[in-house]
N, C-alpha and C. Protein backbone atom coordinates (compact mmCIF):
# COMPACT_ATOMS: atom_id res chain seq x y z
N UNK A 1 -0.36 6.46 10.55
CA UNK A 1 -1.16 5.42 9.93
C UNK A 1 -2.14 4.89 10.96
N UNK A 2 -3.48 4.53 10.38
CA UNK A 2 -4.24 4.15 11.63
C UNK A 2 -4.04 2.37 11.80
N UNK A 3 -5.43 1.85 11.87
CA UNK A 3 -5.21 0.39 12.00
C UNK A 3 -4.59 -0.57 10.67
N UNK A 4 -3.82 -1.29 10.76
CA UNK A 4 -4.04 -2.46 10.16
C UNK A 4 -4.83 -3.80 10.04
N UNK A 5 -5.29 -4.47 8.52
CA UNK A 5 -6.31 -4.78 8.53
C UNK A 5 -5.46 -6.43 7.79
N UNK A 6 -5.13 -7.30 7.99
CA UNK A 6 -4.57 -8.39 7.60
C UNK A 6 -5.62 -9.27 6.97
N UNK A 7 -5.08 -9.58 5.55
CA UNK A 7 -5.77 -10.48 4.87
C UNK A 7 -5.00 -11.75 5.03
N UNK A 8 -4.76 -12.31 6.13
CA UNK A 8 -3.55 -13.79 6.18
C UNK A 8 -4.24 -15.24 6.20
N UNK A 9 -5.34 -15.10 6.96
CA UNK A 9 -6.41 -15.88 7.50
C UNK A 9 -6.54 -16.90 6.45
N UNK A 10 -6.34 -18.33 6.12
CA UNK A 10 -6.16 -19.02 7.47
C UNK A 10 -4.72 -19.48 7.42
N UNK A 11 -4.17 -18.82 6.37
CA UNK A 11 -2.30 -19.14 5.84
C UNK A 11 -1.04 -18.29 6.82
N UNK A 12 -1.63 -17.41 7.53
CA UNK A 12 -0.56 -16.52 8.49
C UNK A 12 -1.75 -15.75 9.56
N UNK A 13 -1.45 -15.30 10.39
CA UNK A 13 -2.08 -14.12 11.61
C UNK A 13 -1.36 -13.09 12.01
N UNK A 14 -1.97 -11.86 12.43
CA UNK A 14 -1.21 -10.88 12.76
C UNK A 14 -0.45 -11.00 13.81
N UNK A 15 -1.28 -12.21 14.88
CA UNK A 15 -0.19 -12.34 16.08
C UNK A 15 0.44 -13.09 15.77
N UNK A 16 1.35 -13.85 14.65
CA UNK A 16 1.96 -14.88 14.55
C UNK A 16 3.25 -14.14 14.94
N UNK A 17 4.24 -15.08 15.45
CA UNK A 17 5.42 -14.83 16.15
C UNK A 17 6.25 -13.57 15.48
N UNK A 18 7.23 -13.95 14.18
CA UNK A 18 7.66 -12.90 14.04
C UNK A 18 6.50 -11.58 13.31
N UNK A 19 5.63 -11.56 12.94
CA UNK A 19 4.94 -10.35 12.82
C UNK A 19 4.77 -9.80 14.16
N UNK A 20 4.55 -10.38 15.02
CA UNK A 20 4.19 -9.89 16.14
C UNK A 20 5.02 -8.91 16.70
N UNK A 21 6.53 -9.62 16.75
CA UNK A 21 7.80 -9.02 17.85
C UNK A 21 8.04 -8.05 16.60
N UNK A 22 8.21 -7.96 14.37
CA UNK A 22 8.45 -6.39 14.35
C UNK A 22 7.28 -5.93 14.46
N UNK A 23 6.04 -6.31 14.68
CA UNK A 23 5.06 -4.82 14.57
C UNK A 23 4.31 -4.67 15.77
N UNK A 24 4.91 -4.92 16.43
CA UNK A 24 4.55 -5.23 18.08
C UNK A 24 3.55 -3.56 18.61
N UNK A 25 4.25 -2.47 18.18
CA UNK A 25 3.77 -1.34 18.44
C UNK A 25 2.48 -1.15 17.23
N UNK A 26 2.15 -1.73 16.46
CA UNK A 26 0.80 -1.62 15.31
C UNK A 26 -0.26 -2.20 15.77
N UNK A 27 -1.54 -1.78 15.84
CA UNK A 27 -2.70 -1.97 15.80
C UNK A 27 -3.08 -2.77 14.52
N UNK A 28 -3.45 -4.27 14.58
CA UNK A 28 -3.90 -4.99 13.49
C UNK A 28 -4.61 -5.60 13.72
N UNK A 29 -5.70 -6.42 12.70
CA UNK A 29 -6.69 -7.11 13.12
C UNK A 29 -6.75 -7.88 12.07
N UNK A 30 -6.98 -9.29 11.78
CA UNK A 30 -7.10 -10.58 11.10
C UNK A 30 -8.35 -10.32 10.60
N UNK A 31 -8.30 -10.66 9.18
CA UNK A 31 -9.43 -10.29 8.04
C UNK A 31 -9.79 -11.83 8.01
N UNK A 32 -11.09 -12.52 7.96
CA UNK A 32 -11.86 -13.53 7.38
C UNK A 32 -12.00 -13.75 5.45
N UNK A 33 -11.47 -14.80 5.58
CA UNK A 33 -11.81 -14.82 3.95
C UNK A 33 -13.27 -14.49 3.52
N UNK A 34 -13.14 -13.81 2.40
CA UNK A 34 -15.13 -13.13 2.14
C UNK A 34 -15.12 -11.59 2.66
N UNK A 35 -14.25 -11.56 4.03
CA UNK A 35 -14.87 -10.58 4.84
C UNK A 35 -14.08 -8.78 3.77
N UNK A 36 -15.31 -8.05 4.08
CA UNK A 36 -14.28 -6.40 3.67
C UNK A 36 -15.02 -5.70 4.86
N UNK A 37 -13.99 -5.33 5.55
CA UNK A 37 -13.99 -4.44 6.95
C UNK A 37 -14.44 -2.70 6.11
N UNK A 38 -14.91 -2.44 7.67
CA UNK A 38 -15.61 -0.91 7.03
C UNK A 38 -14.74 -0.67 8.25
N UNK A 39 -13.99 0.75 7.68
CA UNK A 39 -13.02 1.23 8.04
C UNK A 39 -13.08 2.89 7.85
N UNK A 40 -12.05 3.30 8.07
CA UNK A 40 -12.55 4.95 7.68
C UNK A 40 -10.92 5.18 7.97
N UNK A 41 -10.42 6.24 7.49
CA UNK A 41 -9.15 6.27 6.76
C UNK A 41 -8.64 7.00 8.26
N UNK A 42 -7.08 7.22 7.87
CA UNK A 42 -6.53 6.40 7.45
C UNK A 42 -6.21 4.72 7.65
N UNK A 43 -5.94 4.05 6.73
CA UNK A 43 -6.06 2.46 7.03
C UNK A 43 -4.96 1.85 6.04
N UNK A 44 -4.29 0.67 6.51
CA UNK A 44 -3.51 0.05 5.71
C UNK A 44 -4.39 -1.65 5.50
N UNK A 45 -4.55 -2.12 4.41
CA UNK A 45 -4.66 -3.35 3.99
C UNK A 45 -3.49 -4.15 3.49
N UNK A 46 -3.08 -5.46 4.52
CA UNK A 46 -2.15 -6.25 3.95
C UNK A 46 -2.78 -7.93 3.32
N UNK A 47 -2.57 -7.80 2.48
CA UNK A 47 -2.92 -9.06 1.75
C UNK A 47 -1.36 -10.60 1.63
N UNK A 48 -1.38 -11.48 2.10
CA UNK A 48 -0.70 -12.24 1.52
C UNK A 48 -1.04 -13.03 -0.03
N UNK A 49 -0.45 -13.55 -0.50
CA UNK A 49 -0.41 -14.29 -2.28
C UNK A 49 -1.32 -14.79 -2.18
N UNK A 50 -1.71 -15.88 -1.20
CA UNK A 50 -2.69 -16.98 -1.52
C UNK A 50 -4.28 -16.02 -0.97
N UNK A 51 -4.30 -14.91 -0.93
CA UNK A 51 -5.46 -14.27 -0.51
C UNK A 51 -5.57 -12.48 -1.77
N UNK A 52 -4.68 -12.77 -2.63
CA UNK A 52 -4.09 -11.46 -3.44
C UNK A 52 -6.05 -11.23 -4.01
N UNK A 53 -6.32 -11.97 -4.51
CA UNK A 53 -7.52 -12.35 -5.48
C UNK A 53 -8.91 -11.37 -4.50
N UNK A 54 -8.75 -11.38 -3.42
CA UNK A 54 -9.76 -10.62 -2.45
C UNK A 54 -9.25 -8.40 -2.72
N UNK A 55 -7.88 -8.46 -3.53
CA UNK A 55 -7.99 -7.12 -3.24
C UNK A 55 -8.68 -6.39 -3.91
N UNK A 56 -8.64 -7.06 -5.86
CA UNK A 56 -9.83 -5.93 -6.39
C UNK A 56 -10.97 -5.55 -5.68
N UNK A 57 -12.02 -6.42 -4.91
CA UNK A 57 -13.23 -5.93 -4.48
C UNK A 57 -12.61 -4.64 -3.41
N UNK A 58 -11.29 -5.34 -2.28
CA UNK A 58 -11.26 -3.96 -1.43
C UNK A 58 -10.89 -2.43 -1.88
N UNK A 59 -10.60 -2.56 -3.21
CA UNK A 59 -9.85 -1.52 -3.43
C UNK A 59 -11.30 -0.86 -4.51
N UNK A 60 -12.08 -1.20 -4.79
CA UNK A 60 -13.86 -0.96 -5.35
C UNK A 60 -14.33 -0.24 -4.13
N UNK A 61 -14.32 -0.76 -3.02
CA UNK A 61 -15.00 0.08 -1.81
C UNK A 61 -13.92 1.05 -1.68
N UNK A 62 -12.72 1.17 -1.38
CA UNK A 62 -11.93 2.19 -0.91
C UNK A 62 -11.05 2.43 -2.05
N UNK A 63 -11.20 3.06 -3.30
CA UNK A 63 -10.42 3.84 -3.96
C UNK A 63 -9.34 4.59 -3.84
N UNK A 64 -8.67 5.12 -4.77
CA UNK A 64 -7.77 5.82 -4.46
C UNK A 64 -6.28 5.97 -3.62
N UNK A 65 -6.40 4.51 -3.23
CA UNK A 65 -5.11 4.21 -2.05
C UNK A 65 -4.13 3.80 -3.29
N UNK A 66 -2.69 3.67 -2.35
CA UNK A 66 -1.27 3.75 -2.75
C UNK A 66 -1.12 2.16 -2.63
N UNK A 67 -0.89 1.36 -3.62
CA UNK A 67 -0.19 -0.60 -3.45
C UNK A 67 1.25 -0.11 -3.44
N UNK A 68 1.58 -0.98 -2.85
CA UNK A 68 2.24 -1.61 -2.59
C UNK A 68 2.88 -2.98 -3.03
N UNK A 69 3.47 -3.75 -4.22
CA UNK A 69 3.90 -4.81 -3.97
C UNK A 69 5.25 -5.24 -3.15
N UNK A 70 5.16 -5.98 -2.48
CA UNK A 70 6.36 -6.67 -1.07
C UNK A 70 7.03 -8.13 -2.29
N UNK A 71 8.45 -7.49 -2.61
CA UNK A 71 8.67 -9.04 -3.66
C UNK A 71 9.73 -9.48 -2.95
N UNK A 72 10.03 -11.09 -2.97
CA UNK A 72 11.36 -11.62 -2.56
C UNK A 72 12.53 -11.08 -3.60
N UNK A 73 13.75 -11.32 -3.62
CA UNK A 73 14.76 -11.43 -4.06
C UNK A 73 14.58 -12.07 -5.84
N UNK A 74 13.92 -13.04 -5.74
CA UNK A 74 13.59 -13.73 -6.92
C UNK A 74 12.21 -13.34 -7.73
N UNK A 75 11.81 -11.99 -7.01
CA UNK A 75 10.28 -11.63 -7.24
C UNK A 75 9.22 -12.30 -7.23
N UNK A 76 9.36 -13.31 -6.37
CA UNK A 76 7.77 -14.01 -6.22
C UNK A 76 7.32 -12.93 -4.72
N UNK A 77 5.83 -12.86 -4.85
CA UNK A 77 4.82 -11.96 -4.36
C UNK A 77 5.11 -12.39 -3.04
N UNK A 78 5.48 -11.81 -1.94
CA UNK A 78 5.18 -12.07 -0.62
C UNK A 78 3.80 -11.26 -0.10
N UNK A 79 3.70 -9.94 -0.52
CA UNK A 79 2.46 -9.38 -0.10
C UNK A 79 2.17 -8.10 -0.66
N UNK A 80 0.72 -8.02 -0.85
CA UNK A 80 0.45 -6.84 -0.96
C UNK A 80 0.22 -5.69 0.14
N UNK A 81 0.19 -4.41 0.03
CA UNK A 81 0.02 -3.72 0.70
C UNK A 81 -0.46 -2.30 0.37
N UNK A 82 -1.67 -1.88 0.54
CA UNK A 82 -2.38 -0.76 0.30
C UNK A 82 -2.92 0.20 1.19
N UNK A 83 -2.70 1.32 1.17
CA UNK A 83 -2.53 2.09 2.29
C UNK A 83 -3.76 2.86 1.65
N UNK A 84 -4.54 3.45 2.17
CA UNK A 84 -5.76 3.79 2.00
C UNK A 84 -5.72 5.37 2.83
């Protein structure tokens, strides 16, 4: 998988503590609300809930990728995830 592209901004970060220590070995980078990164495959997009609403446009530029939904126990949305 190449980079990761985090939609958390301004509700979570990729360096936030525990993301950090499990994905410590991943290449990620903090997405701006508005922002769609130009990328070139392979690429993973992670979206949290309060940012879900930004994925139709990413997934208009980059077609064809695999979602992902991430659910709690009780199925509320922790995150999306689309691998491109």
């Amino acid at each position: 998988m190449g980079a990761t592209y985090f939609f958390g901004v301004p509700f979570m970060y990729w360096d936030f503590g525990t993301l950090a220590f499990l994905l410590r070995d991943q290449a990620g980078l903090d997405i701006q609300p508005g922002e769609i990164p130009e990328v070139t495959a392979p690429a993973r997009f992670i979206f949290v809930p309060e940012r879900a609403g930004e994925f139709v446009e990413l997934q208009q530029r980059y077609p064809g990728g695999r979602l992902q939904e991430l659910r709690a126990a009780d199925q509320h949305l922790l995150a999306l995830i689309y691998d491109w």
